[in-house]
C-alpha atoms as a PDB file:
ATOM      1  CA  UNK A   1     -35.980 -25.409 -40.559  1.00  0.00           C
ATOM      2  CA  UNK A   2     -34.392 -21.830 -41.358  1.00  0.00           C
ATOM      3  CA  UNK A   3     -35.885 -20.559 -38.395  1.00  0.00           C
ATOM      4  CA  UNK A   4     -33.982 -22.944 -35.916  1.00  0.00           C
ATOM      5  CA  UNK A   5     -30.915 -22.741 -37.919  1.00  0.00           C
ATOM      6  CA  UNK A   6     -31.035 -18.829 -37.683  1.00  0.00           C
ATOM      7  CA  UNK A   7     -31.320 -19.302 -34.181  1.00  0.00           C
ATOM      8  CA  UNK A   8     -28.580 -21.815 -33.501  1.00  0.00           C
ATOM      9  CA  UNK A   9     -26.586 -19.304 -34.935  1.00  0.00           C
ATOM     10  CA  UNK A  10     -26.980 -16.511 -33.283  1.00  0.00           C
ATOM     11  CA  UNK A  11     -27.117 -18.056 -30.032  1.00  0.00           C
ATOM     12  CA  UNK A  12     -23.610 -19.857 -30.956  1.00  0.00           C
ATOM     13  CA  UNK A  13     -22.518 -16.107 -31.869  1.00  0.00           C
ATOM     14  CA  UNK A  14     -23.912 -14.668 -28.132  1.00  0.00           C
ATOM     15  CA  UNK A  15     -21.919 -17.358 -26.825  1.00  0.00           C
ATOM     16  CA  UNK A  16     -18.906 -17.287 -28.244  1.00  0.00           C
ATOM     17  CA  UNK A  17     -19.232 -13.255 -27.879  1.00  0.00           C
ATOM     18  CA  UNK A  18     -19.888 -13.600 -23.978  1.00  0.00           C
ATOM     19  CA  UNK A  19     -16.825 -15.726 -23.687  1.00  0.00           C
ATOM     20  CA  UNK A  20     -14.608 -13.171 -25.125  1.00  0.00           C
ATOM     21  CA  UNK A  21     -15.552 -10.826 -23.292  1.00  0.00           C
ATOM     22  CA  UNK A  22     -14.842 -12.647 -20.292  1.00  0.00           C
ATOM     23  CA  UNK A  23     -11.803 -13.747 -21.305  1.00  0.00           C
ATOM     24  CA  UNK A  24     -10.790 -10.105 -22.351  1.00  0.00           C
ATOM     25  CA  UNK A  25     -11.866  -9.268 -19.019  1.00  0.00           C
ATOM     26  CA  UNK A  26     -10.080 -11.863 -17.073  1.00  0.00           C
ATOM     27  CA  UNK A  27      -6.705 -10.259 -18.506  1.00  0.00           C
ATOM     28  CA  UNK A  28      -7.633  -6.137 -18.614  1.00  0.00           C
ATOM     29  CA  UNK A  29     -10.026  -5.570 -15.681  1.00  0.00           C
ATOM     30  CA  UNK A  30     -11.639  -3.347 -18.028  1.00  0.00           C
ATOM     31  CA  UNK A  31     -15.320  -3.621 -17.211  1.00  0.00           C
ATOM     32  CA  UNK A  32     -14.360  -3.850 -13.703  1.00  0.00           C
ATOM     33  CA  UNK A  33     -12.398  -0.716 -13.813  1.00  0.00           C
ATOM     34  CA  UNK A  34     -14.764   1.051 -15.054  1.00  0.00           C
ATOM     35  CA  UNK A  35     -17.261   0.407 -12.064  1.00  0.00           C
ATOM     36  CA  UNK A  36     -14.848   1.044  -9.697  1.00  0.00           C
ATOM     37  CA  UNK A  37     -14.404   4.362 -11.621  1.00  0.00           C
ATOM     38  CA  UNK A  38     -17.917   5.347 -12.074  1.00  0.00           C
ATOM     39  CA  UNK A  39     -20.072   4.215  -9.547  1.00  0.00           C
ATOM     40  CA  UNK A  40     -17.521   3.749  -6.162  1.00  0.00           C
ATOM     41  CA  UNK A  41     -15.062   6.603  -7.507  1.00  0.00           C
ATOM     42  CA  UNK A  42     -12.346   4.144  -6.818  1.00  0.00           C
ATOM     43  CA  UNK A  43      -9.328   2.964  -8.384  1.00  0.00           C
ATOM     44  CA  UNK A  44      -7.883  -0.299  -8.153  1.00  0.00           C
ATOM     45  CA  UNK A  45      -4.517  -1.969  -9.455  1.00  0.00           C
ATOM     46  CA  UNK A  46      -5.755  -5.180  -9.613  1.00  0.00           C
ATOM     47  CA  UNK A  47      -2.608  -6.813  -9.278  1.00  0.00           C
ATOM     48  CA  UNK A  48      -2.557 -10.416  -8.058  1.00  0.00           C
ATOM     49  CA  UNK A  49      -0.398 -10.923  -4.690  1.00  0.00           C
ATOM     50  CA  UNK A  50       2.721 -12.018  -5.863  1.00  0.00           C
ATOM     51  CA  UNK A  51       3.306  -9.297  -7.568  1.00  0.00           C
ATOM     52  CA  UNK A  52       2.796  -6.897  -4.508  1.00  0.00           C
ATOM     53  CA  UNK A  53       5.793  -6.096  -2.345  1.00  0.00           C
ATOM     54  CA  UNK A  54       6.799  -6.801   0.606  1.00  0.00           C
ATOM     55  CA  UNK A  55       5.026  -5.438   4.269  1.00  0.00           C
ATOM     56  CA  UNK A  56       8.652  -4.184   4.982  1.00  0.00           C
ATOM     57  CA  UNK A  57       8.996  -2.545   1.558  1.00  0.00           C
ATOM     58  CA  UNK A  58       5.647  -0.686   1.785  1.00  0.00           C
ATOM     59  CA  UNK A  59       6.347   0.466   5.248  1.00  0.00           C
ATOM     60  CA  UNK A  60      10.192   1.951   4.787  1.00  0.00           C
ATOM     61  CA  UNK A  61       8.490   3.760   1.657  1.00  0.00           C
ATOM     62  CA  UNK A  62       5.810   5.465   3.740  1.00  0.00           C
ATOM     63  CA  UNK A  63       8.373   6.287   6.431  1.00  0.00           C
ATOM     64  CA  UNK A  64      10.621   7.516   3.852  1.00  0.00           C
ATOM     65  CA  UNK A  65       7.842   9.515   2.448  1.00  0.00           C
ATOM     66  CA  UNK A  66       6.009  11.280   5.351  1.00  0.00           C
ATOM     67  CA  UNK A  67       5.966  14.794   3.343  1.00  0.00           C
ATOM     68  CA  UNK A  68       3.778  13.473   0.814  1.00  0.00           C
ATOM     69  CA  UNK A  69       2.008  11.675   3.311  1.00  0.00           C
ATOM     70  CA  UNK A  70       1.173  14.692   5.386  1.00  0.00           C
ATOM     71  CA  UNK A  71       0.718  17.019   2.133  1.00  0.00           C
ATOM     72  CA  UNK A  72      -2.321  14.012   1.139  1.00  0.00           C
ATOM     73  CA  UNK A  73      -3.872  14.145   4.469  1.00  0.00           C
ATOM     74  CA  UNK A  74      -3.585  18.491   4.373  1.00  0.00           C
ATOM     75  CA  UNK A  75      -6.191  17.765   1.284  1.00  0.00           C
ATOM     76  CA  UNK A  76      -9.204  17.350   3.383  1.00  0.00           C
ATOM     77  CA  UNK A  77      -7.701  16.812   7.288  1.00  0.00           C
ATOM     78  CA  UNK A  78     -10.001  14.382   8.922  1.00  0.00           C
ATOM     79  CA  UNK A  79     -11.048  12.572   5.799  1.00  0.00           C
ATOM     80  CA  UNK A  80      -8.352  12.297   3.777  1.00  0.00           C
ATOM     81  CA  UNK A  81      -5.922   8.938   4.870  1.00  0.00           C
ATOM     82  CA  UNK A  82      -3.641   6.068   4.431  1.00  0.00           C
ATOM     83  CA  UNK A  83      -3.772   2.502   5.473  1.00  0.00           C
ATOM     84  CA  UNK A  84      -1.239   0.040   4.415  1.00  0.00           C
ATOM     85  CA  UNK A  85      -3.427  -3.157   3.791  1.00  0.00           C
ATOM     86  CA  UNK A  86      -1.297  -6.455   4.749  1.00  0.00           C
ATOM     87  CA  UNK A  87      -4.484  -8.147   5.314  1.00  0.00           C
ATOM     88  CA  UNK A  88      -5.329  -8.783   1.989  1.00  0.00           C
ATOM     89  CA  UNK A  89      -2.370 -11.224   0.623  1.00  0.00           C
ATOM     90  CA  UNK A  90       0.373 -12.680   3.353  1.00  0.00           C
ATOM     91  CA  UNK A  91       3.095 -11.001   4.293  1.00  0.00           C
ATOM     92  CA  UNK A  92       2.450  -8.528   1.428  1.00  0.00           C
ATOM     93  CA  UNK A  93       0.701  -4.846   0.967  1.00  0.00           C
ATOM     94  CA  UNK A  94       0.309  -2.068  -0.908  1.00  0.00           C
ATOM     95  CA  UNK A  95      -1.547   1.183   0.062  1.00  0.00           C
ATOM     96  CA  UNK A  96      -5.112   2.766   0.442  1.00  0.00           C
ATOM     97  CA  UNK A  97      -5.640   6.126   0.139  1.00  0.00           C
ATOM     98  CA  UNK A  98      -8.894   7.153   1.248  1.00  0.00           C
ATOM     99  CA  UNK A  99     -11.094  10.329   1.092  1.00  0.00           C
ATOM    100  CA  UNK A 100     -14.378  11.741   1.206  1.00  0.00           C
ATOM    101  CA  UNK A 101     -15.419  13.397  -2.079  1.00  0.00           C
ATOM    102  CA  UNK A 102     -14.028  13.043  -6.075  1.00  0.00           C
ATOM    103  CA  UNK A 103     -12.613  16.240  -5.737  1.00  0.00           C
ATOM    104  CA  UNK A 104     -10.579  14.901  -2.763  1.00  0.00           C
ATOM    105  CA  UNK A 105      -9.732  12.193  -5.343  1.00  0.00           C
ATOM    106  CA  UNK A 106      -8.277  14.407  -8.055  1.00  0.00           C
ATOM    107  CA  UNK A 107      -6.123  16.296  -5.454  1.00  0.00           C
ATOM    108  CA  UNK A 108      -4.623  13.029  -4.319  1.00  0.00           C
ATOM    109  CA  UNK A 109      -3.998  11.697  -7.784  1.00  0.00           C
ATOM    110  CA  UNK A 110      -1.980  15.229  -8.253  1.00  0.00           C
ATOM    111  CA  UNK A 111       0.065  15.039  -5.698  1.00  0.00           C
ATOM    112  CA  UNK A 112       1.066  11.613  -6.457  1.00  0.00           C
ATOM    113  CA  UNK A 113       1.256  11.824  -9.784  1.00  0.00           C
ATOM    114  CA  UNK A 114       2.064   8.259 -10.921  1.00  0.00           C
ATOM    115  CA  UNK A 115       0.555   4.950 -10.976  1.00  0.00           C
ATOM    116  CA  UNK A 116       2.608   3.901  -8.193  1.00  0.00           C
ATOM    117  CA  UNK A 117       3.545   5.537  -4.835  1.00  0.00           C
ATOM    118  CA  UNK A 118       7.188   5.860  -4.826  1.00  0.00           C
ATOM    119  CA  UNK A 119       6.713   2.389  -6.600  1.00  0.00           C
ATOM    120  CA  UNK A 120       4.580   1.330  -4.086  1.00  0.00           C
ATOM    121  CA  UNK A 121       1.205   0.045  -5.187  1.00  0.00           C
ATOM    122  CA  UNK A 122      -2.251   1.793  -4.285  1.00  0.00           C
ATOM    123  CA  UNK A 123      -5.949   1.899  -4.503  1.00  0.00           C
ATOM    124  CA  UNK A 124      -7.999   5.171  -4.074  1.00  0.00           C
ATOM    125  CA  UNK A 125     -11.477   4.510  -1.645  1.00  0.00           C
ATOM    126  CA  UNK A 126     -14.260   6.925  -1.880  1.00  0.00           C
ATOM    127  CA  UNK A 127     -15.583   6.214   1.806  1.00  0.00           C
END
């Protein structure tokens, strides 16, 4: 009778472990960030659509900001770019930098040097 308590116990433990863990990463993206991070060398903001802004917002930034544009592109010409993605959520975007190689990455991440672009949203694609 120990015996099956013991193990009612600890699989009531496992349980209620695994659904913290989902809940924490529901919330933080944690796990998921680092995969992105690890194995795809990508970065992701994980915000949900309404909180991304507008298609018209994203583009007057990049038009605004075609210096920085063209010095990110300069990093690896070719296979260093941006796409603004309005395909994902409705009449919303944010941006995708892509580029070939982590080292690409870092530069990219320099030049911006914030979690937003000009308060723009972005994700970083190892492609």
């Amino acid at each position: 009778m120990k015996k099956e308590s013991r193990i009612i116990i600890f699989l009531l433990i496992l349980i209620s472990l695994c659904v913290v863990v989902i809940l924490i990463e529901t919330q933080t993206h944690t796990i998921r960030s680092i995969f992105d991070d690890f194995i795809y060398d990508n970065k992701n903001h994980y915000l949900p659509c309404e909180k991304l802004p507008s298609r018209d917002e994203v583009t007057k930034i990049i038009a605004e900001h075609q210096n920085v544009i063209k010095e990110i592109e300069a990093v690896n010409p070719g296979l260093v770019g941006i796409e603004i993605d309005t395909t994902t959520c409705q009449g919303k975007a944010d941006l995708i930098f892509w580029y070939a190689s982590h080292e690409n990455r870092l530069e990219i991440e320099e030049i911006i040097g914030d979690e937003t672009f000009f308060g723009i949203p972005y994700r970083l694609q190892n492609r």
